[in-house]
Structure formats: structure tokens, C-alpha cells
Protein backbone atom coordinates (compact mmCIF):
# COMPACT_ATOMS: atom_id res chain seq x y z
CA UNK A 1 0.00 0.00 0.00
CA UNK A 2 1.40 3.27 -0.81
CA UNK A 3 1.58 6.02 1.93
CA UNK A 4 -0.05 9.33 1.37
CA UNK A 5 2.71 11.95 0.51
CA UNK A 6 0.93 15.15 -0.54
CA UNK A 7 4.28 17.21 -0.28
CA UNK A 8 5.48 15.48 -2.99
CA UNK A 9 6.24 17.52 -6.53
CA UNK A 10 4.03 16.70 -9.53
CA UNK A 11 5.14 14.88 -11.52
CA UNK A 12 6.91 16.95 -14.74
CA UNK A 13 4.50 16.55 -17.88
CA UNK A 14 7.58 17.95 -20.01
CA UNK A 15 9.92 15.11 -20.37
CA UNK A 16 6.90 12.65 -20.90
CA UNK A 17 5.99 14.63 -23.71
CA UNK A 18 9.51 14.91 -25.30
CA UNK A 19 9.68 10.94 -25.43
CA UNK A 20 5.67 11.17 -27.12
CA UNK A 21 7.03 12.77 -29.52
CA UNK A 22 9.90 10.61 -30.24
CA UNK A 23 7.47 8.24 -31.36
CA UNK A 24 6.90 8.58 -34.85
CA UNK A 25 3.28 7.58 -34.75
CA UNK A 26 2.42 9.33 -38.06
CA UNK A 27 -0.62 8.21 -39.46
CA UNK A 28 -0.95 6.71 -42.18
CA UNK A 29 0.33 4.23 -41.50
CA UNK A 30 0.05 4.49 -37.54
CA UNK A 31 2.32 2.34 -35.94
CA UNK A 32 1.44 3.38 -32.57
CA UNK A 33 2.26 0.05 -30.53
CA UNK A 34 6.19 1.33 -29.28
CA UNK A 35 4.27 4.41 -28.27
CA UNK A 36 1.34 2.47 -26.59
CA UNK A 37 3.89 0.46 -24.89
CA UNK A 38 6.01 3.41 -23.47
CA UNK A 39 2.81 4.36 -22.09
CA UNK A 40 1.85 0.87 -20.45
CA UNK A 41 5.56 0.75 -18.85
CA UNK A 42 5.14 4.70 -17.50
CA UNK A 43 2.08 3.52 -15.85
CA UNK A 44 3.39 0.39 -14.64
CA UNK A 45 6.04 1.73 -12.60
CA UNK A 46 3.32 3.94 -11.07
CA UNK A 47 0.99 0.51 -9.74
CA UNK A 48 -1.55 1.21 -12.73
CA UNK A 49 -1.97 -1.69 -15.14
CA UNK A 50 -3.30 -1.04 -18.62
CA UNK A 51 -4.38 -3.52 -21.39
CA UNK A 52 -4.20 -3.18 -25.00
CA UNK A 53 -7.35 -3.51 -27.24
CA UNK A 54 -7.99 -3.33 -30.92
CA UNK A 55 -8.05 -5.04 -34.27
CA UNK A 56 -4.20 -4.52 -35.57
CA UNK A 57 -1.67 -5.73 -32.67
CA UNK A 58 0.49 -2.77 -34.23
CA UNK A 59 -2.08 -0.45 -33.68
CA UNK A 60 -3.37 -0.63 -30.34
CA UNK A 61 -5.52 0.88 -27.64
CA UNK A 62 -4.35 1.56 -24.12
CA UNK A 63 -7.00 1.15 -21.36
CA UNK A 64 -6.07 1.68 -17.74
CA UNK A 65 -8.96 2.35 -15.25
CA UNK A 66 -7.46 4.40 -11.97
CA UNK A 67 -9.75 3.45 -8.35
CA UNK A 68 -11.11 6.18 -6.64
CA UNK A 69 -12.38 7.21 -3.28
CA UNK A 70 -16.24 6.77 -4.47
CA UNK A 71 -16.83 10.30 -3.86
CA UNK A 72 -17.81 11.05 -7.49
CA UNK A 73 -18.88 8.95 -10.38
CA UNK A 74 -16.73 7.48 -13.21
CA UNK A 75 -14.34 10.01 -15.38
CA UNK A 76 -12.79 8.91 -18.81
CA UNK A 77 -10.21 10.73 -19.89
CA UNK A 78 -9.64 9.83 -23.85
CA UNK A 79 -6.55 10.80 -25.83
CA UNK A 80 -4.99 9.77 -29.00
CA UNK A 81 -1.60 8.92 -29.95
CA UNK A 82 -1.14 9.37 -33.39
CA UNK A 83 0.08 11.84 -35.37
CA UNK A 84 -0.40 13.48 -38.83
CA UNK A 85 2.43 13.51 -41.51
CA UNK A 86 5.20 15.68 -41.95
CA UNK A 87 5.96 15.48 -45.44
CA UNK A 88 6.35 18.53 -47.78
CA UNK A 89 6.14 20.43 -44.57
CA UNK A 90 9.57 22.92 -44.01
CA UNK A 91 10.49 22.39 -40.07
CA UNK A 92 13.32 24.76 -38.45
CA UNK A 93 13.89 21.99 -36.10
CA UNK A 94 13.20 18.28 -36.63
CA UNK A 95 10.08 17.12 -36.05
CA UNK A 96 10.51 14.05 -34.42
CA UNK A 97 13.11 15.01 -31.86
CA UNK A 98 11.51 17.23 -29.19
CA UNK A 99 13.59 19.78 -28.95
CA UNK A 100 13.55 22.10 -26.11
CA UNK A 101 14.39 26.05 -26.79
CA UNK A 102 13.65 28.86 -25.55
CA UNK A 103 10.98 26.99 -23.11
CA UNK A 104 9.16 25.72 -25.99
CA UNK A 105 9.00 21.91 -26.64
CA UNK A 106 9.19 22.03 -30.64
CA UNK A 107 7.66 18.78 -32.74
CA UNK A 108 5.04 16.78 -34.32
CA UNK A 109 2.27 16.30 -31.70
CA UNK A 110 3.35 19.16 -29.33
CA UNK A 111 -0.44 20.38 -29.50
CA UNK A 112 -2.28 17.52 -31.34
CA UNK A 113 -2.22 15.90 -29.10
CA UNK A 114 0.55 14.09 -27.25
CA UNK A 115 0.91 17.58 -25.26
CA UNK A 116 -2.47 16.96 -23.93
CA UNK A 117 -1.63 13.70 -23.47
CA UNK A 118 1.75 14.37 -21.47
CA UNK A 119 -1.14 16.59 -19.39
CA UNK A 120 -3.12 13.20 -18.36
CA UNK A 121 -0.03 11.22 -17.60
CA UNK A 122 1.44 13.79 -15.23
CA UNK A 123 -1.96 14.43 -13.54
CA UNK A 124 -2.42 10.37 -13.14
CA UNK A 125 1.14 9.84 -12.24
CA UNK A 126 1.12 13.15 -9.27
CA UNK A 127 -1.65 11.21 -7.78
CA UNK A 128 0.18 7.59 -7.48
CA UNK A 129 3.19 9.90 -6.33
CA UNK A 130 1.63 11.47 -3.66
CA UNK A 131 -0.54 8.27 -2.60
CA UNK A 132 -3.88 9.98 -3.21
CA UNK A 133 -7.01 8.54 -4.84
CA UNK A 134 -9.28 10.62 -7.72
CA UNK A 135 -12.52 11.86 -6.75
CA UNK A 136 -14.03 8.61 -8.75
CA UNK A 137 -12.77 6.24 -11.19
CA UNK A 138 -10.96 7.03 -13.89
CA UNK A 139 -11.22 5.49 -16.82
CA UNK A 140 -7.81 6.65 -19.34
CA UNK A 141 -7.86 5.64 -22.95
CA UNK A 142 -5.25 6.71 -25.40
CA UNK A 143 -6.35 5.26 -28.83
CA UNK A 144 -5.20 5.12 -32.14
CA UNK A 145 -6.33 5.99 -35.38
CA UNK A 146 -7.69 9.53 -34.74
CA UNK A 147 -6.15 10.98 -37.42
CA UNK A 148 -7.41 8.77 -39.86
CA UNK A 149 -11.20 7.95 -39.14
CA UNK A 150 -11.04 6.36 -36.08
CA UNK A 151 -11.74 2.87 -37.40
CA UNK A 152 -9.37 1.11 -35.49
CA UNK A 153 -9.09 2.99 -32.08
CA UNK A 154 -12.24 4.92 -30.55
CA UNK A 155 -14.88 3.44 -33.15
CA UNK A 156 -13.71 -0.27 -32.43
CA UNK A 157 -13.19 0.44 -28.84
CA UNK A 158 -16.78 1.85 -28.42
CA UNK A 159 -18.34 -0.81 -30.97
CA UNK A 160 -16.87 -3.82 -29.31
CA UNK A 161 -16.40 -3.07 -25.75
CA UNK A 162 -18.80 -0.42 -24.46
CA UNK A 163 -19.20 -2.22 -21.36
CA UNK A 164 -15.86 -0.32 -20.27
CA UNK A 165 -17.48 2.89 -20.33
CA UNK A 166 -20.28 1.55 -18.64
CA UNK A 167 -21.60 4.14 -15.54
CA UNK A 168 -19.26 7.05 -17.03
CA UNK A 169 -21.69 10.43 -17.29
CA UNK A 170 -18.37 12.77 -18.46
CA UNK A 171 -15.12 12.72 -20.48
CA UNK A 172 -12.35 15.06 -21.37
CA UNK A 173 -10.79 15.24 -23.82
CA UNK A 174 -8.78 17.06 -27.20
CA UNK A 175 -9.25 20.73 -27.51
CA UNK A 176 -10.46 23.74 -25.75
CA UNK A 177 -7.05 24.98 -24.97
CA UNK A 178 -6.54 27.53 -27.42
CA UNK A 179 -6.64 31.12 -25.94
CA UNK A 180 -8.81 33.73 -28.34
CA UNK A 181 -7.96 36.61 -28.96
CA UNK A 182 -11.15 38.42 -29.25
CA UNK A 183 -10.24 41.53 -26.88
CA UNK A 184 -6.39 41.26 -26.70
CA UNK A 185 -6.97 43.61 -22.98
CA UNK A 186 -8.76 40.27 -21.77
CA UNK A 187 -7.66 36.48 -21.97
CA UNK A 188 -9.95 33.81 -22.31
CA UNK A 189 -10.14 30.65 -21.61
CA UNK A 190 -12.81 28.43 -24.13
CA UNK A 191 -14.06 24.77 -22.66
CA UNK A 192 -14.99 22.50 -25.85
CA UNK A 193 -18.99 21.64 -24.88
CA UNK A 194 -19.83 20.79 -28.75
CA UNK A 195 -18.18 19.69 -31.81
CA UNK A 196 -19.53 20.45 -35.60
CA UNK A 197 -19.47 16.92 -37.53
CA UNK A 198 -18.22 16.14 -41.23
CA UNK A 199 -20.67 15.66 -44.09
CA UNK A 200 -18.17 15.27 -47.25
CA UNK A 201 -20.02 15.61 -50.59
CA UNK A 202 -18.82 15.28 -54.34
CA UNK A 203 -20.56 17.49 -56.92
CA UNK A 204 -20.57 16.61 -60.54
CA UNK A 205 -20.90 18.99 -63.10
CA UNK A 206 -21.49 18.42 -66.56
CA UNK A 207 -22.25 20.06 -69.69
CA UNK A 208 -21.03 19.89 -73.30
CA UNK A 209 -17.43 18.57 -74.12
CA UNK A 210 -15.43 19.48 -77.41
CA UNK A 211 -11.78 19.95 -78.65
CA UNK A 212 -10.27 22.68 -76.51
CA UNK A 213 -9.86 24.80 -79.78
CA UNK A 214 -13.19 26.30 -80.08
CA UNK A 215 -14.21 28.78 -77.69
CA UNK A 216 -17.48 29.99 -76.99
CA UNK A 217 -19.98 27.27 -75.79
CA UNK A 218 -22.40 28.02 -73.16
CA UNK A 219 -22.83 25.76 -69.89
CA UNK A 220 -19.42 24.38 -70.15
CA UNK A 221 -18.74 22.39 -67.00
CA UNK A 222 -15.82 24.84 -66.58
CA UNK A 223 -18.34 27.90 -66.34
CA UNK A 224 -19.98 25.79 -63.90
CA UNK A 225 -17.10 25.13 -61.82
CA UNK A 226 -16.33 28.95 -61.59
CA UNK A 227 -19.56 29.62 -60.53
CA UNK A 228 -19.82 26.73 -57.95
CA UNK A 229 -16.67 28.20 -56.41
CA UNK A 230 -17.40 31.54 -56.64
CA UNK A 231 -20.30 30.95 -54.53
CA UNK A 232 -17.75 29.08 -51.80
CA UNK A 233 -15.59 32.35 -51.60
CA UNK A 234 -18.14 34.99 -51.96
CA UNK A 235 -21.14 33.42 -50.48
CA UNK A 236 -21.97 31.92 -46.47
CA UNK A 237 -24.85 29.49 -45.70
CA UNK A 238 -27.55 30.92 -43.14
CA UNK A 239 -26.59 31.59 -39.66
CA UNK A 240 -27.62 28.87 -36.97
CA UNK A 241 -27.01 30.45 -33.36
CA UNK A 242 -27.19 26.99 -31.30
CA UNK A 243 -27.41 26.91 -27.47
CA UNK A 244 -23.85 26.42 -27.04
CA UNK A 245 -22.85 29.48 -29.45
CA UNK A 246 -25.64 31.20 -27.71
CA UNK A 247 -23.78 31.47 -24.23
CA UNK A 248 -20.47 32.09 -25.76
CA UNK A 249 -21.57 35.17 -27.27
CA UNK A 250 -23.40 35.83 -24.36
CA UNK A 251 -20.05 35.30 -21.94
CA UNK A 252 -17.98 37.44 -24.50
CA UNK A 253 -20.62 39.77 -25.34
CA UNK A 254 -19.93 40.69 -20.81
CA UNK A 255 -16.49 41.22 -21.19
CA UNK A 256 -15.34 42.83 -24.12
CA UNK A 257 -15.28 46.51 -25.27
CA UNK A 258 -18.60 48.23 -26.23
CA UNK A 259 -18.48 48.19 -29.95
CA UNK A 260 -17.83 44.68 -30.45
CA UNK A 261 -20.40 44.00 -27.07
CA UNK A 262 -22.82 45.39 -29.37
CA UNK A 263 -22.03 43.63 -32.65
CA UNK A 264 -22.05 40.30 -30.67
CA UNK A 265 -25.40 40.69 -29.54
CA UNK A 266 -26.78 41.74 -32.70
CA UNK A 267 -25.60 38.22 -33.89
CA UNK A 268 -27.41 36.54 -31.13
CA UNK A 269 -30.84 38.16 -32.22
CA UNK A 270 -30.31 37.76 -35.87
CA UNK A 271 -30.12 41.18 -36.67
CA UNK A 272 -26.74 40.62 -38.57
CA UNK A 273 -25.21 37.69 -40.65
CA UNK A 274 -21.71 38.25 -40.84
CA UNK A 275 -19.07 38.55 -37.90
CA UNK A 276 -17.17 42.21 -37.65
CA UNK A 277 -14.01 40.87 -39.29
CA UNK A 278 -12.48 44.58 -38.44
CA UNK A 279 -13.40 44.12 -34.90
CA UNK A 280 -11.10 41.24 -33.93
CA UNK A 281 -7.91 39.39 -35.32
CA UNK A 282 -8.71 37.34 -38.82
CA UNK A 283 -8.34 34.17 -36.89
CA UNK A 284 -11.07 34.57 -34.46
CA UNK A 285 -13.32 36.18 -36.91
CA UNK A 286 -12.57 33.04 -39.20
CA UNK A 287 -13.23 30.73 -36.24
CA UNK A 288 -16.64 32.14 -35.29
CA UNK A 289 -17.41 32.63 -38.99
CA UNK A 290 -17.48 28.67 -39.14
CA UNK A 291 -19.08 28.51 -36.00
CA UNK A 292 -22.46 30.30 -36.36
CA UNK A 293 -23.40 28.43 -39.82
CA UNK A 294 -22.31 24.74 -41.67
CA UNK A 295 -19.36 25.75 -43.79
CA UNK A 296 -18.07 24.29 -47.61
CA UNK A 297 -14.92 24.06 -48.76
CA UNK A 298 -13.71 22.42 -51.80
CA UNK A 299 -10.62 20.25 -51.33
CA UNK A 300 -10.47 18.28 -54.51
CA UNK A 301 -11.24 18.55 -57.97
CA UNK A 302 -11.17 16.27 -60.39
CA UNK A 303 -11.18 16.67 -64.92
CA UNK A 304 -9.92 14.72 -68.00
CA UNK A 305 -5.85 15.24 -67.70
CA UNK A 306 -5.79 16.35 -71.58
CA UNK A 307 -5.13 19.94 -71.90
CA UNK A 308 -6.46 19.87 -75.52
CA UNK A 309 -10.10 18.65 -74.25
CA UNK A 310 -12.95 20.58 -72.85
CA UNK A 311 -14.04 18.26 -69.90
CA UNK A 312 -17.59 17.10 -69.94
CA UNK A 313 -17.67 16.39 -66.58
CA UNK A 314 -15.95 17.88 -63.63
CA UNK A 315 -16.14 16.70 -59.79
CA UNK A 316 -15.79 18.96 -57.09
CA UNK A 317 -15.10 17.32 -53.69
CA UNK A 318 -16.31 19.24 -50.28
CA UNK A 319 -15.61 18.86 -47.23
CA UNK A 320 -18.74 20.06 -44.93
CA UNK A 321 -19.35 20.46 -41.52
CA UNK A 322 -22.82 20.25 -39.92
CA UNK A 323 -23.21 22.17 -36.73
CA UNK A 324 -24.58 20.46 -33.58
CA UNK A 325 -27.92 20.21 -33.19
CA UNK A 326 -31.15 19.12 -35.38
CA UNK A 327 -29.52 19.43 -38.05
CA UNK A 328 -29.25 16.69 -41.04
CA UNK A 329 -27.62 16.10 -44.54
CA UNK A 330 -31.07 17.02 -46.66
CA UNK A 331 -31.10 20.16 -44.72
CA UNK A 332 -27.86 20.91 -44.99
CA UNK A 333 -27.39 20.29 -49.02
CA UNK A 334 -30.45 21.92 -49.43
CA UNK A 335 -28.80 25.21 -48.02
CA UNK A 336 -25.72 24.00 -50.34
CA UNK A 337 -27.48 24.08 -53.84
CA UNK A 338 -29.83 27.86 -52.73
CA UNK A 339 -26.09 29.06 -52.68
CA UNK A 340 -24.83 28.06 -55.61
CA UNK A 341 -28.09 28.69 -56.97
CA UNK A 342 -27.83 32.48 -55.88
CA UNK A 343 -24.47 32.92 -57.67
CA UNK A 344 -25.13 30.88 -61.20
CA UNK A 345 -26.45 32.58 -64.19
CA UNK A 346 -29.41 30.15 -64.83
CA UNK A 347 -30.00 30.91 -60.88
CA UNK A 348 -31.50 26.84 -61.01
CA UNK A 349 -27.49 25.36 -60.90
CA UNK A 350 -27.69 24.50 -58.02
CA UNK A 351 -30.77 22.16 -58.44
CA UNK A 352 -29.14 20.65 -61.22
CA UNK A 353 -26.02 19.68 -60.34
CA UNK A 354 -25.41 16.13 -59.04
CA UNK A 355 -24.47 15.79 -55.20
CA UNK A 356 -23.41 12.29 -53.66
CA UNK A 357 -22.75 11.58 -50.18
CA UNK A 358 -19.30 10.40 -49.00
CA UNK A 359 -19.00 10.51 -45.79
CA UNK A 360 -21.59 11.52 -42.94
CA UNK A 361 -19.93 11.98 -39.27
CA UNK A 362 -22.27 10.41 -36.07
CA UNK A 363 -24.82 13.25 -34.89
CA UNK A 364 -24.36 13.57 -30.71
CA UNK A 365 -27.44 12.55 -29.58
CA UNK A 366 -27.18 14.98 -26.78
CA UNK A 367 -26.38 17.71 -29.05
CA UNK A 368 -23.90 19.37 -26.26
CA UNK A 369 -23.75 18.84 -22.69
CA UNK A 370 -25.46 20.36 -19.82
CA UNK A 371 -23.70 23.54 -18.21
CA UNK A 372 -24.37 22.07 -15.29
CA UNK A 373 -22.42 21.33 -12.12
CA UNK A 374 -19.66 19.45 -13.88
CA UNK A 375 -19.01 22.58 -16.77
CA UNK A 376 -18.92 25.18 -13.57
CA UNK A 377 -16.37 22.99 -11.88
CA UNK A 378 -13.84 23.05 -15.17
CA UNK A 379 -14.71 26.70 -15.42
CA UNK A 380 -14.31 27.49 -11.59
CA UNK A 381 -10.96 25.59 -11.98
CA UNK A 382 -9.67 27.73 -14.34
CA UNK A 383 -10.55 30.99 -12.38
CA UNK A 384 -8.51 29.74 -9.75
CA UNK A 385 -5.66 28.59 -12.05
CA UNK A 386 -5.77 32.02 -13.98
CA UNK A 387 -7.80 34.81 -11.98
CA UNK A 388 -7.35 36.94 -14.81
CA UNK A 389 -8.83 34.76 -17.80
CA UNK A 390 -12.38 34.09 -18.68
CA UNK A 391 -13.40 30.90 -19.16
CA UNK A 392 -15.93 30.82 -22.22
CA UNK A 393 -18.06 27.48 -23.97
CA UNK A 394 -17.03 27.06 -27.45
CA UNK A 395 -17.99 24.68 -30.92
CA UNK A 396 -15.03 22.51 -32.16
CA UNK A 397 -15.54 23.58 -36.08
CA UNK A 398 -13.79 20.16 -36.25
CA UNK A 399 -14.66 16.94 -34.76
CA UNK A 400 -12.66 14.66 -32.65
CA UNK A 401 -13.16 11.00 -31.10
CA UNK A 402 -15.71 12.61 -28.40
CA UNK A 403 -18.51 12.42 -31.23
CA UNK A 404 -17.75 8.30 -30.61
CA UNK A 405 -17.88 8.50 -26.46
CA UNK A 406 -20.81 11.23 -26.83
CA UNK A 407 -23.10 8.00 -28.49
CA UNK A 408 -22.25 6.49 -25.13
CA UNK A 409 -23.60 9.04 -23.66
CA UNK A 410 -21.68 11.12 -21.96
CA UNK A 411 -21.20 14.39 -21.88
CA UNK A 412 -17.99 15.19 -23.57
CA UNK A 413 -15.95 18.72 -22.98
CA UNK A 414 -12.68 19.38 -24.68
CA UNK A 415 -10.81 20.25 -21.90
CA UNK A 416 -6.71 20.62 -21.93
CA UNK A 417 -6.15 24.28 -20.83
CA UNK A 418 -3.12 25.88 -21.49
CA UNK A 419 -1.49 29.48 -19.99
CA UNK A 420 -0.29 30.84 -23.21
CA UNK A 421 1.24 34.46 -23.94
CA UNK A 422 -1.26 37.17 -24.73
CA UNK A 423 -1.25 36.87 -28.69
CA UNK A 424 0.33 33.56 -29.12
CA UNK A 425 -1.21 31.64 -31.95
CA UNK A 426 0.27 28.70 -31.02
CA UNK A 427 -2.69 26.49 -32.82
CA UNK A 428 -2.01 27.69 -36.16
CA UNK A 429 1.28 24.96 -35.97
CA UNK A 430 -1.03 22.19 -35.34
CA UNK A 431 -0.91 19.97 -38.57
CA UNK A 432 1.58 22.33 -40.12
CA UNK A 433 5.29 23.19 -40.23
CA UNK A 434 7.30 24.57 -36.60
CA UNK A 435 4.13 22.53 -34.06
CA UNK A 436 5.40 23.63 -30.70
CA UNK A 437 4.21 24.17 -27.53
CA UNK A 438 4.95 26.33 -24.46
CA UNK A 439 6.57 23.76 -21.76
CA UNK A 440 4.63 25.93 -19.23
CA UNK A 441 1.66 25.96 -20.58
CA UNK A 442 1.87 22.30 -20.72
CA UNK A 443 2.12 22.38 -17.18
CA UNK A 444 -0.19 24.75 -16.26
CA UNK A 445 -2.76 22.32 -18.02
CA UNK A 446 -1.78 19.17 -16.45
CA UNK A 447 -2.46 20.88 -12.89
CA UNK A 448 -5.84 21.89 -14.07
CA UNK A 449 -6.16 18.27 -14.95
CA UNK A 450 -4.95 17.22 -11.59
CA UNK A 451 -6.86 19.79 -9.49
CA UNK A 452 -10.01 18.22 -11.78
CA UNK A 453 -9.40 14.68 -10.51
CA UNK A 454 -8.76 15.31 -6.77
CA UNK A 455 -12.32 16.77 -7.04
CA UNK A 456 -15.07 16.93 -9.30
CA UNK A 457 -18.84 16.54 -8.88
């Protein structure tokens, strides 16, 4: 039996994540078993044993469940351990060796998401160190396959064994640790409480084909394609202020100067449809620009490779995101084609164009949590942590395995706060080129995480 030491220092989160990111867990192909394993022998050494689930032994799931004093139900804390590729990117240090300058931990996985991971581990490992139990159970997964659909980590672990998540009513995971930047006098703090969810489409134009030498055919599949995109740049689908959205505003709306006060609650009633880009940086305009309405991008396109030959067809791949809510596909291709109808010359292109489904991401069935008792705790944690910030709900524009534990359901945050510099833009790396991460504000979020544990309702 291990003796209560509370004196004890936490453990360090920093040189956990430096050896994460050793691991070159890139997915495709994965590969994340000598990470998984590192994992399994860090807990190990601690008293916690984990077990490895999945449907590829080289591409496992970690499952460790932590006892706790009974004082508060079940808590899973979910994390991934792949990473996305590197290639074509232009790093100033390598990717894959974790350097450490200037207090910065540089490398692939620094924010997405081994630093949040690093988080978990420290906050587990402080408690075994110091001899003290969690509020409740805790149930920590780190799966594979994030990156790349899931398939293999969170949707085979939640298809095939559910009955380990069995009793949990919250998890934490991925996200909400980027600062805004909305009023740079103020920081904030936002707590993921809802995630938008992928609905990939490809559109097929067509229209009359021909050698390349005559010019001057109407309804080429070319025109169409111009206008099809010109209604993705120029255009924006309606504005949908869900619940979630609602109360950020509403938090923001308390806190920030009067002009942009003002603007933010004329967005909450409707009375205007596009955010004050002039009012705030580009990159939280952008963000709650994709946050108030489903967004289209195009990603792939797709002709003939003969220069000499006017295409008769042309596909146009998009990638789409469906906010949370009652919202479906019909509804939200429906909104897709009045767009592209508004900016065609026949104004009825978008009614003729075809539109197949690729891929359609799980709808929560909750929607988005409850800001109940559990939200106010993560929230009244960071006050403590940061008097200074504001803590604020906010929409994932992305989705992340949570959409997979929220059909369990739970109620899923996206929870790994970090301290970061007023200004930093530290997310921007994530995915690209130079992904690095603050070694403080690494640790600032794996006390949250322990402070969290020790007590939660």
C-alpha cells in the first residue's frame, strides 16, 4: 500500500511529452504500438496496469482504469496517440526530436495531441506519487487511429467493448485549450462543450465537351465550376445560433469593449449575418465565422488530364461540416445548392447539379452537454488557475473522437487548458510546419487536470 505523501512535486508533464514525440506515430500508416507500450511501462512503474485492445496488434488501444475514493462517479479521460504527416512540410527543427528552446517543446504532436496527453499522464502519475485517490474512477484511454477515421481505435473500442465505459456520465478530452484573442486587454479561456461533424459531398458537373480549340460554348462544366466556387468564396450558408454558441456570445458579449459587445449581440438576435471581421484578429473572426453556420470548402477537384479537351464532366469534392444540433444532410445540401443557386447565371445550378454523399460523421445525440455542475467545476478551476482569464463554452468547427464517447452518452468537454502568452497563436502549428508548444503551458494544463481529478462533482 502506498503512503499518502501530498508534499510530494508533480510529476513533470515535459519530459513525458519529449519521449511522445519521439514516437513517430504518423498516421498513415500508424504504428502506434512502441508508443502504446512506453505508455503501459510509464504507468506500470506507477501501480496502474493497462491492457491493450484493438483489431491490428500494431495499432493498439491503451486502457487503464485508476480506483477512486467513491466520492464522485466514473471520469474517462480519452486521448490519441497518433500523429499526422510531416511530409512537404519545411520544419526549423526536426520534427521528431523534441527539442527544447527557448521553453518551448518544438515537434510533431506538441499540440495535437501528445501535449495533452503528457497533461493526463502527469496528472495520473502526481496522484500515485503522492498516494492519493481521484474523486471517482478514472477510466484513461489513449487510442489510435484519430487521425485517420477512427476505425481502429475509438470506433472499435466503443463498438466492441462499451461495457468499459459503462456508468461514465463525463469525459475530457482534445481541444479547448486555445486562448482567443477576441479583446487582446482580456484572456480567455474556451471549454470545448460541442463539436460540428463532417458531411463530405462530391458534386458533378457536366455540360457539353469538345476539342479545346473552339471557344465559346455556353454551360461548359468549366463555367460551372467557376460559378460553384465563386459561390464558396463569396457566399456563407444561413446563420444557426445553437445553445452552445448562444452562451459564448453571451459570456464574451460581458467582457469585451462596447463596440464589439454590441455587434455580438446583434448576432445573437439575428439582426446581422456576418461577424465584424475589423473588430477582432482574422483568426477569431474566421473561427466564429465557421461557427455560427455549416461551412463548404472544396478540397479536390477532379477533370480529363488532356489539356487539348474541354471536360464534360468535372467533380468537385467538399468537405462540410454540420453544426450540432437538429440538423441533417437534406437540410444541410439543401442550403448547399440555394447558394450556388444564388451565384449561377441560370440561378436553377444549383438544383441541377449532381451531389453524392461520402462521408456523414455520427450526430451527438445529446447535441452538447449540460452547463451544469460538472461545466462550472472546469470553469471554476480555471478561475482559480488564472484569476485573470475568462473561461468561455465554445464549438469545435472540427470533430474529434468525443462524437464516438458522446453516443455512449456522456457528456464530452474538450478540456486541456493551457497558460499561453497574450497573442500567441500557437494552434495555427497544429498539422503544419514549426508545431510547438509552451513547456509551461503544458504544465499549467496538467495541474488543471490534476486539481479536476482530486475533485469533481
Amino acid at each position: 500500500m502506498q503512503l499518502a505523501n501530498p508534499a510530494a512535486a508533480p510529476v513533470d508533464p515535459i519530459p513525458i511529452l519529449r519521449d511522445l514525440i519521439r514516437f513517430r506515430s504518423v498516421n498513415p500508416p500508424g504504428e502506434e504500438r512502441a508508443c502504446a507500450e512506453y505508455i503501459a511501462a510509464l504507468l506500470a512503474e506507477a501501480g496502474i496496469t493497462s491492457q491493450f485492445l484493438g483489431p491490428d496488434p500494431e495499432r493498439p488501444s491503451l486502457v487503464a482504469r485508476i480506483p477512486g475514493r467513491g466520492e464522485a462517479p466514473p471520469l474517462l479521460l480519452h486521448a490519441h496517440s497518433d500523429v499526422v504527416p510531416t511530409d512537404g512540410q519545411e520544419w526549423t527543427h526536426p520534427p521528431f526530436e523534441a527539442l527544447l528552446i527557448d521553453g518551448e517543446v518544438w515537434g510533431r504532436g506538441a499540440i495535437d495531441m501528445k501535449g495533452g496527453l503528457a497533461m493526463m499522464l502527469s496528472a495520473l502519475l502526481t496522484l500515485r506519487a503522492r498516494g492519493e485517490a481521484p474523486a471517482g474512477d478514472v477510466l484513461l484511454a489513449v487510442v489510435s487511429d484519430e487521425e485517420n477515421g477512427s476505425r481502429v481505435g475509438a470506433g472499435w473500442l466503443t463498438s466492441n467493448h462499451p461495457e468499459l465505459f459503462e456508468g461514465i456520465p463525463y469525459c475530457i478530452g482534445e481541444d479547448g485549450g486555445a486562448v482567443l484573442t477576441v479583446d487582446p486587454a482580456r484572456r480567455f479561456h474556451p471549454v470545448g462543450v460541442a463539436e460540428k461533424r463532417a458531411c463530405w459531398l462530391r458534386l458533378t458537373l457536366r455540360g457539353r465537351g469538345g476539342h479545346a480549340s473552339r471557344q465559346g460554348w455556353p454551360n461548359l462544366a468549366v463555367h460551372q465550376l467557376t460559378e460553384v466556387l465563386t459561390a464558396l468564396r463569396d457566399g456563407r450558408l444561413p446563420v444557426h445560433i445553437t445553445p452552445a454558441f448562444d452562451r459564448m456570445l453571451q459570456d464574451l458579449g460581458e467582457v469585451v469593449g462596447d463596440e464589439l459587445a454590441a455587434e455580438l449581440v446583434a448576432l445573437r438576435k439575428g439582426e446581422r449575418s456576418t461577424v465584424p471581421y475589423e473588430l477582432m484578429s482574422t483568426e477569431d473572426a474566421v473561427y466564429l465565422d465557421s461557427t455560427i453556420r455549416h461551412t463548404a470548402n472544396a478540397t479536390i477537384i477532379r477533370t480529363p488530364e488532356k489539356i487539348n479537351m474541354i471536360p464534360s464532366e468535372i467533380t468537385v469534392d467538399i468537405d462540410g461540416r454540420i453544426l450540432p444540433g437538429e440538423f441533417y444532410v437534406e437540410d444541410y445540401v439543401a442550403e448547399l445548392r440555394a447558394l450556388i443557386n444564388e451565384f449561377s447565371a441560370s440561378g436553377t445550378l444549383g438544383d441541377e447539379i449532381g451531389i453524392e454523399l461520402l462521408l456523414e460523421g455520427s450526430r451527438n445525440p445529446k447535441n452538447e452537454p449540460e452547463m451544469g455542475a460538472f461545466y462550472e467545476r472546469l470553469t471554476q478551476i480555471l478561475r482559480d488557475a488564472d484569476p485573470e482569464g475568462v473561461p468561455v463554452p465554445m464549438i469545435t468547427p472540427a470533430s474529434t473522437d468525443a462524437r464516438l464517447f458522446a453516443n455512449l452518452g456522456m457528456d464530452c468537454y474538450g478540456w486541456l487548458p493551457m497558460l499561453l502568452p497574450a497573442g500567441s497563436r500557437y494552434q495555427e502549428n497544429m498539422h503544419d510546419a514549426d508545431e510547438r508548444v509552451p513547456a509551461d503551458a503544458v504544465r499549467f494544463g496538467a495541474d488543471c487536470l490534476y486539481q479536476l481529478l482530486i475533485d469533481h462533482p
